[in-house]
Protein backbone atom coordinates (compact mmCIF):
# COMPACT_ATOMS: atom_id res chain seq x y z
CA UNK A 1 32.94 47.10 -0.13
CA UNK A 2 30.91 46.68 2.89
CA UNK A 3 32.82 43.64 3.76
CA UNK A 4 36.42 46.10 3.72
CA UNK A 5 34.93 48.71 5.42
CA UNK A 6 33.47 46.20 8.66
CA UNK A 7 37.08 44.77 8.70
CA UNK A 8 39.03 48.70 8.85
CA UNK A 9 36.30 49.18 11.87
CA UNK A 10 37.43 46.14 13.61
CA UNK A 11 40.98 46.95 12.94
CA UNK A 12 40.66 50.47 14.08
CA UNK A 13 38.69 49.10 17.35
CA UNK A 14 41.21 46.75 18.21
CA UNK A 15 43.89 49.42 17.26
CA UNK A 16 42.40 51.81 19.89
CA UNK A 17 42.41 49.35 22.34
CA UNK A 18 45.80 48.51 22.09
CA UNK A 19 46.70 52.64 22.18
CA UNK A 20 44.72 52.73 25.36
CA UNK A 21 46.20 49.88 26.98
CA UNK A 22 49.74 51.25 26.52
CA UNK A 23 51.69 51.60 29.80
CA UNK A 24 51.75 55.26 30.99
CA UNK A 25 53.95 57.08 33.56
CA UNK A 26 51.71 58.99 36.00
CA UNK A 27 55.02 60.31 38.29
CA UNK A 28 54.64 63.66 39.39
CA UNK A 29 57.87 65.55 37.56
CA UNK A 30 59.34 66.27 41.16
CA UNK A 31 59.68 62.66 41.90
CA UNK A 32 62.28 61.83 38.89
CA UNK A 33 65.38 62.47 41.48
CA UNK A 34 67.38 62.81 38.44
CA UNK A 35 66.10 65.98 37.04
CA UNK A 36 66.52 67.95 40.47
CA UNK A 37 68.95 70.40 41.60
CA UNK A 38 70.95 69.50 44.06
CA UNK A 39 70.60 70.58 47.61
CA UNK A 40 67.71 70.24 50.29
CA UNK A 41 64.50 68.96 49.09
CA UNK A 42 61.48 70.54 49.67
CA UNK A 43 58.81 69.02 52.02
CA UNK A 44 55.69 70.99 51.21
CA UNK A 45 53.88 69.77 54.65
CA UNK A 46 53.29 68.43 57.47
CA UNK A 47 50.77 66.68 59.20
CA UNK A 48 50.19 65.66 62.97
CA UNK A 49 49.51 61.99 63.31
CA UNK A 50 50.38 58.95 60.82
CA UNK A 51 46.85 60.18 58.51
CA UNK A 52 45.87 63.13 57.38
CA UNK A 53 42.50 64.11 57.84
CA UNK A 54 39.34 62.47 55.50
CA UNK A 55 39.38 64.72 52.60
CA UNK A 56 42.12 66.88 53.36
CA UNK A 57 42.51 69.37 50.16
CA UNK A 58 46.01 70.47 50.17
CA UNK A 59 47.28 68.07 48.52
CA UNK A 60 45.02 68.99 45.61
CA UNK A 61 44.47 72.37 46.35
CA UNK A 62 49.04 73.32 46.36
CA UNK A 63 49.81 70.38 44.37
CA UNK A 64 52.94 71.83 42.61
CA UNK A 65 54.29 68.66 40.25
CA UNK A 66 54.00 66.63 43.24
CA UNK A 67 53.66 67.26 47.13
CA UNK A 68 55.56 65.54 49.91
CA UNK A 69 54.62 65.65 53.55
CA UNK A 70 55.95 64.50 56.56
CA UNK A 71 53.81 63.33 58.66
CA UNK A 72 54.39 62.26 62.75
CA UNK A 73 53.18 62.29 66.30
CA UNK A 74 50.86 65.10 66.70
CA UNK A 75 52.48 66.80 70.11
CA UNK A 76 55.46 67.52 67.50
CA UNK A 77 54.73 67.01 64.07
CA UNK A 78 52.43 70.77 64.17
CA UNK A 79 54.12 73.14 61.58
CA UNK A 80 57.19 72.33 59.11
CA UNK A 81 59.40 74.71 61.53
CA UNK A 82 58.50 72.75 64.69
CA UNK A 83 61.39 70.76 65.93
CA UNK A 84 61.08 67.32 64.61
CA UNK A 85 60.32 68.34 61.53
CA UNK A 86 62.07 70.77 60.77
CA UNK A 87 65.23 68.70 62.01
CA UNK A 88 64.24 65.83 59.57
CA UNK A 89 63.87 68.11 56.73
CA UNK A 90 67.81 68.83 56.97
CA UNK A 91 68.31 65.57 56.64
CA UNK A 92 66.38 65.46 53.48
CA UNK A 93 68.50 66.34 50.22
CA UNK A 94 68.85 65.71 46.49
CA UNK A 95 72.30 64.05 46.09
CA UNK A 96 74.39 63.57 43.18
CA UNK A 97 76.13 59.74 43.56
CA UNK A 98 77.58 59.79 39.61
CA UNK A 99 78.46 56.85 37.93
CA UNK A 100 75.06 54.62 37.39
CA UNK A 101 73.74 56.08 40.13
CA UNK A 102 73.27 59.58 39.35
CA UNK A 103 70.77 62.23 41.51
CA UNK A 104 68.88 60.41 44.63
CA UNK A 105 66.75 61.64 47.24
CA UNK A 106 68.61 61.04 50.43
CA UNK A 107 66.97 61.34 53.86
CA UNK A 108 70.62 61.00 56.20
CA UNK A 109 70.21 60.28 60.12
CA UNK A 110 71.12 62.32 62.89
CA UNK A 111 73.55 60.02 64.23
CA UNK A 112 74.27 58.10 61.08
CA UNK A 113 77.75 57.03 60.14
CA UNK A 114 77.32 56.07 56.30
CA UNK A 115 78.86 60.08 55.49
CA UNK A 116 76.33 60.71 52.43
CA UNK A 117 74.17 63.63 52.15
CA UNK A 118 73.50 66.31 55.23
CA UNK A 119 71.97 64.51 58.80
CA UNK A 120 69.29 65.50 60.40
CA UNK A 121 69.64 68.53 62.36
CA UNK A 122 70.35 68.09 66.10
CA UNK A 123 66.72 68.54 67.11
CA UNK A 124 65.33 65.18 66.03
CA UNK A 125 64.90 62.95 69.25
CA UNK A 126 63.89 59.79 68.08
CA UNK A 127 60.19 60.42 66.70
CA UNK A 128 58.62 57.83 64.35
CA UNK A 129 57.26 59.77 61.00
CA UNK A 130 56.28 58.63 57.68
CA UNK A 131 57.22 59.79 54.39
CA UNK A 132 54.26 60.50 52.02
CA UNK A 133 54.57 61.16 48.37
CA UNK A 134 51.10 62.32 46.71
CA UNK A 135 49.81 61.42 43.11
CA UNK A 136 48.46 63.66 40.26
CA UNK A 137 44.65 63.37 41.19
CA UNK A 138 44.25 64.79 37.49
CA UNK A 139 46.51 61.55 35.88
CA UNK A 140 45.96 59.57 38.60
CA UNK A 141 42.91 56.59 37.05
CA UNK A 142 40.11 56.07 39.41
CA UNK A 143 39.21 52.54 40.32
CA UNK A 144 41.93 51.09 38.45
CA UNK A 145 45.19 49.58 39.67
CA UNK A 146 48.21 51.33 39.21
CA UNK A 147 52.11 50.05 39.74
CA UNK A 148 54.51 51.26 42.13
CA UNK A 149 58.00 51.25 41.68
CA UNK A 150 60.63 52.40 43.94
CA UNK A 151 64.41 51.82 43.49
CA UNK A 152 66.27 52.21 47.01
CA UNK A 153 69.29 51.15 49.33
CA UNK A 154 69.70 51.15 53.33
CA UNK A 155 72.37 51.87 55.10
CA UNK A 156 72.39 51.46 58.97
CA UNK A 157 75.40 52.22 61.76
CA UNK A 158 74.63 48.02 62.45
CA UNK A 159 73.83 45.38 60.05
CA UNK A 160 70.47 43.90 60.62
CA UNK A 161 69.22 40.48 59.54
CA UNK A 162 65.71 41.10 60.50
CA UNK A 163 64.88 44.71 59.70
CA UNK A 164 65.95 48.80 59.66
CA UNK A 165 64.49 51.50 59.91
CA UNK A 166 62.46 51.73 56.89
CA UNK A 167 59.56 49.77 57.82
CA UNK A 168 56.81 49.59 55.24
CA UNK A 169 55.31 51.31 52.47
CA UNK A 170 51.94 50.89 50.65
CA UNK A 171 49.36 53.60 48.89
CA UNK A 172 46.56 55.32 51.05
CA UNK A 173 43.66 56.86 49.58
CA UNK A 174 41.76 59.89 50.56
CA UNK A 175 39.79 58.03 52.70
CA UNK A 176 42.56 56.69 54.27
CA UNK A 177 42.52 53.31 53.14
CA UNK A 178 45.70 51.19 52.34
CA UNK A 179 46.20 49.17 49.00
CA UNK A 180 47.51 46.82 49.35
CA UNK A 181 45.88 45.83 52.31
CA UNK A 182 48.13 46.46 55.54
CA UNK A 183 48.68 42.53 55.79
CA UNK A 184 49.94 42.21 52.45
CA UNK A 185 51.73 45.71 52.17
CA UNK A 186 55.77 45.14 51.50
CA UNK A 187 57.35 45.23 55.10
CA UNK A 188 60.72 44.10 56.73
CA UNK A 189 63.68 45.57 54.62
CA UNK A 190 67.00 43.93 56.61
CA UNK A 191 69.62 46.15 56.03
CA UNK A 192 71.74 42.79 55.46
CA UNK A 193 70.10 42.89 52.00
CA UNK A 194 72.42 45.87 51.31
CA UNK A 195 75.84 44.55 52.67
CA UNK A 196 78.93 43.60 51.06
CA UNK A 197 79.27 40.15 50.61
CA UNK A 198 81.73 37.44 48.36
CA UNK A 199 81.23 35.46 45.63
CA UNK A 200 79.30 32.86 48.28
CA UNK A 201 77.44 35.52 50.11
CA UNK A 202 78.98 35.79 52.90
CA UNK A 203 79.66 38.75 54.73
CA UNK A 204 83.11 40.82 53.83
CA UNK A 205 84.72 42.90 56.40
CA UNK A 206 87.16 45.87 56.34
CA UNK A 207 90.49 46.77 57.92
CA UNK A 208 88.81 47.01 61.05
CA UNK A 209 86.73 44.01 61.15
CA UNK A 210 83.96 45.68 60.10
CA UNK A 211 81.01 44.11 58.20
CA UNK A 212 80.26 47.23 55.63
CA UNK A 213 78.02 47.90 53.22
CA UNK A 214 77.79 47.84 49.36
CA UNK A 215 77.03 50.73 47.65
CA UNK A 216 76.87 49.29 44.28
CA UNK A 217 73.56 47.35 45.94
CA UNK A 218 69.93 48.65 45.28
CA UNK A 219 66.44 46.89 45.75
CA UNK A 220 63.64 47.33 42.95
CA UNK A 221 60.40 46.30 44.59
CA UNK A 222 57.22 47.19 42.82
CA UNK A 223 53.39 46.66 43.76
CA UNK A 224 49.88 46.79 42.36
CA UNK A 225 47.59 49.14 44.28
CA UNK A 226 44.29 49.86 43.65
CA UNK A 227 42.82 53.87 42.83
CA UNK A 228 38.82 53.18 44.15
CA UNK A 229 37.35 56.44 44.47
CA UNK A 230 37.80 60.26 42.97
CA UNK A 231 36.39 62.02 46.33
CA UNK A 232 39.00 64.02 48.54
CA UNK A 233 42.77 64.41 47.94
CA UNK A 234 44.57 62.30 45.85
CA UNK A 235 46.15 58.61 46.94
CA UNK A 236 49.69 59.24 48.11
CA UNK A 237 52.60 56.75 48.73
CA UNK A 238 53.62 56.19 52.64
CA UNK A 239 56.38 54.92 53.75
CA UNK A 240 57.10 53.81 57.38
CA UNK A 241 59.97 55.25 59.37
CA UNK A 242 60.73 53.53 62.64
CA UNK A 243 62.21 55.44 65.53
CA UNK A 244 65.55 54.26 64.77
CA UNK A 245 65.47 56.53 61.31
CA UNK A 246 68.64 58.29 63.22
CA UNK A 247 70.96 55.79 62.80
CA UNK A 248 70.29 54.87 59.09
CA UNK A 249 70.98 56.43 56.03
CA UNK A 250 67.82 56.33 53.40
CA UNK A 251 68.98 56.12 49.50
CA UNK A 252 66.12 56.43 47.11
CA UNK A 253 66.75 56.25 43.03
CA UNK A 254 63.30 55.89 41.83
CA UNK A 255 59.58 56.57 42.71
CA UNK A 256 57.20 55.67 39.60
CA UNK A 257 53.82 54.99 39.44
CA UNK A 258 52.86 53.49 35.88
CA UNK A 259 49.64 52.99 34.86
CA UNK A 260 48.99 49.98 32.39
CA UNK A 261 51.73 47.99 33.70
CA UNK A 262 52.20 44.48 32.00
CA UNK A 263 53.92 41.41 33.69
CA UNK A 264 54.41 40.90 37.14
CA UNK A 265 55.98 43.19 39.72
CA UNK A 266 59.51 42.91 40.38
CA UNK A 267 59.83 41.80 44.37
CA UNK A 268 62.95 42.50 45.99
CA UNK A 269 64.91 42.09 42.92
CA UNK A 270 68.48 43.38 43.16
CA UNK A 271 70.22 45.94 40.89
CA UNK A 272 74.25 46.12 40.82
CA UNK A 273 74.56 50.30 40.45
CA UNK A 274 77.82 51.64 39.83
CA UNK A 275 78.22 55.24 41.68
CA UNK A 276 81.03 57.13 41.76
CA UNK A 277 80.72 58.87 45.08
CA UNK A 278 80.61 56.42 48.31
CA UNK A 279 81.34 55.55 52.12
CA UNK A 280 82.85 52.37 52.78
CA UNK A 281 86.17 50.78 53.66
CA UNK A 282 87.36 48.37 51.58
CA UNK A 283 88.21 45.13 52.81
CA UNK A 284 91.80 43.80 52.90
CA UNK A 285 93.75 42.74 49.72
CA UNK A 286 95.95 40.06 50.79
CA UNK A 287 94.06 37.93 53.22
CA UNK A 288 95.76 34.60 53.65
CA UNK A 289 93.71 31.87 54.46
CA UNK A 290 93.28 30.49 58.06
CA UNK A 291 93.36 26.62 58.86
CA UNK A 292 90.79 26.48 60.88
CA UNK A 293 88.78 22.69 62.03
CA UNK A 294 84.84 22.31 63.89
CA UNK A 295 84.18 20.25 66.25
CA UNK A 296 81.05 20.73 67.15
CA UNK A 297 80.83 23.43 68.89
CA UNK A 298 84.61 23.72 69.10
CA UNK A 299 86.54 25.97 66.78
CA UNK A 300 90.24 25.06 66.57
CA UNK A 301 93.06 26.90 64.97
CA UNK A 302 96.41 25.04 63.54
CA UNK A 303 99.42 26.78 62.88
CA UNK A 304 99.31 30.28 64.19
CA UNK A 305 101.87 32.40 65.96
CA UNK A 306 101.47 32.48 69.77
CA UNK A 307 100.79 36.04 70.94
CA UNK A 308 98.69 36.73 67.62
CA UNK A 309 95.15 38.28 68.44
CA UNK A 310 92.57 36.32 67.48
CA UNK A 311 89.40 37.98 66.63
CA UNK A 312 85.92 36.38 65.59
CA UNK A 313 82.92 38.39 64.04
CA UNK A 314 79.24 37.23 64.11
CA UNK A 315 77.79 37.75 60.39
CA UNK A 316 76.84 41.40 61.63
CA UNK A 317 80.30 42.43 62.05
CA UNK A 318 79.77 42.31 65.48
CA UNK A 319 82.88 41.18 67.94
CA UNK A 320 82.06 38.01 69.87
CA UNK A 321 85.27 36.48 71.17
CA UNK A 322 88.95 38.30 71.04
CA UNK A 323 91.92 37.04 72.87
CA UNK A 324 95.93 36.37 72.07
CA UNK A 325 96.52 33.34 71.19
CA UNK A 326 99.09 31.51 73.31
CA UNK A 327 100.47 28.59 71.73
CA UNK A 328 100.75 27.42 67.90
CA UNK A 329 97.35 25.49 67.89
CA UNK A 330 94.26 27.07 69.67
CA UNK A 331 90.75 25.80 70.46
CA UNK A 332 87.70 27.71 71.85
CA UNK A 333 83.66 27.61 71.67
CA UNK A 334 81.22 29.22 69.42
CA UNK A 335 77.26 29.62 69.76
CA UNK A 336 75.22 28.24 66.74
CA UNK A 337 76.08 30.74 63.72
CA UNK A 338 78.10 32.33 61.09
CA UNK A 339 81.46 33.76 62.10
CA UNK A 340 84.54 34.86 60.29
CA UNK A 341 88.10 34.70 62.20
CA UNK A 342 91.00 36.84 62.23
CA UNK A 343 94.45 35.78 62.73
CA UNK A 344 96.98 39.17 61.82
CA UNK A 345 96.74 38.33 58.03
CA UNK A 346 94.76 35.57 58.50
CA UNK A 347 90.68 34.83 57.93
CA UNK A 348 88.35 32.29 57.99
CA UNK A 349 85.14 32.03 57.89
CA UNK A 350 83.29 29.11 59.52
CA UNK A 351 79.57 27.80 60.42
CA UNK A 352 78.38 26.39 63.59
CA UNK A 353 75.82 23.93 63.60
């Protein structure tokens, strides 16, 4: 009998550990984008300079199923109606995309040409600001990691290889400490990561010439951060906007943080979304194909009309020779790269070495 009841114990230990260890989602209710109405999204403050202060309490003190600040250069991040922000917060809105998509947040530039969501009123100049999204303090375990999760796309007026406007994001605590540390906090989104592209990967364009983005594209990119201390307000998310946020176009599907997670984070893993509501221009249908020959440096073309224009596009969608053509067979020079050339009904796309 003894012997029965010293096994139920152990079973009932190990059972409790395993109820304890399940994985838990500690999002604030006003993060799950899906569930919100549709319109402007409430920021609930602001805060002049990058950090709030040590201990700041209204994070805790108004937290209201989550509290989002913007925060900013102090000369004009002072009061949510001051220019800046209250310029950015027009460009902040819930947005319904349908399809696999569903509700976003969407944070739309001033000058932005990607037409989704409302832009930034006409009063934002340029001004770096972060985005900060606080945690429960009262679900929100204390020296414990926790996972971050945020589903997202970019869309920019140019293509970068190298970077946008979003520039980093990591979680601070109240003491204003990052986790993880600043050197290992996920950095450098290219906006190229969003773009369309073929079956090869290489850059599509439109009717225009244009390299364009995807919108069926998303990035999941999760972290580990750690929770050390209870004292002050509670850790928040931050994410880095450059000074360039005008020009880009900021889609965000998920912020989670989860505690208990099990396997490793997912790093820049992509998603293939399906929305129903998007800005792009499709690319053309019935491309023929070019016959194009390297030489080098030397691009030549066999077989094309004279008087056709001839137009070549760096893998940014970016003219960077256009002329008529003047006979049937046409050479020219390229820099090292990837370009794709446009004869009337014509393209081909070519690499220079």
């Amino acid at each position: 009998m003894k012997t029965k009841i010293l096994l139920l114990s152990i079973v009932m230990v190990l059972f409790g550990a395993v109820v304890s260890a399940q994985v838990v989602d500690i999002t604030p209710s006003r993060y799950v984008f899906a569930d919100q109405p549709v319109g402007q999204y409430v920021v609930d403050a602001v805060n002049a300079g990058a950090n709030p202060p040590i201990g700041w309490a209204a994070p805790s003190e108004n937290f209201n199923n989550g509290y989002f600040v913007l925060a900013g250069g102090p000369a004009v991040f002072t009061s949510l109606d001051a220019v800046q922000p209250a310029a950015i917060r027009e460009g902040i809105n819930i947005v319904d995309l349908g399809g696999d998509v569903g509700k976003v947040l969407v944070m739309r530039g001033k000058t932005s040409t990607y037409n989704v969501g409302t832009p930034m009123g006409s009063g934002y100049d340029g001004a770096w600001f972060n985005l900060n999204f606080y945690m429960d303090k009262n679900n929100t375990p204390i020296a414990e990691n926790i996972r971050v999760r945020l589903v997202f796309s970019v869309a920019e007026n140019v293509i970068s290889q190298t970077g946008s406007a979003l520039n980093r994001f990591y979680t601070s605590n109240s003491q204003n400490n990052p986790s993880p540390a600043l050197a290992n906090a996920p950095a450098t989104f290219p906006s190229a990561n969003f773009q369309a592209t073929d079956e090869q990967g290489d850059p599509l364009v439109n009717d225009d010439g244009e390299a364009y983005y995807d919108p069926k594209k998303w990035m999941v990119y999760e972290f580990d951060a750690s929770i050390p201390e209870a004292s002050g307000n509670p850790a928040r998310l931050k994410m880095d906007i450059t000074a360039t946020a005008g020009n880009m176009t900021l889609f965000i599907k998920e912020i989670k943080f989860i505690k208990n997670a099990t396997g490793d984070p997912a790093v820049r893993q992509m998603l293939t979304l399906n929305p129903t509501v998007t800005s792009i221009k499709r690319p053309h249908a019935k491309n023929e194909k070019l016959n194009v020959g390297i030489d080098h440096h030397q691009v030549k073309l066999f077989s094309v009309d004279a008087g056709s224009k001839v137009t070549v596009y760096n893998a940014t969608g970016q003219i960077s020779k256009s002329f008529t053509t003047t006979t049937q067979d046409e050479s020219f020079n390229l820099e090292t790269g990837f370009y794709i050339i446009r004869v009337q009904n014509k393209t081909g796309k070519i690499i220079i070495k």
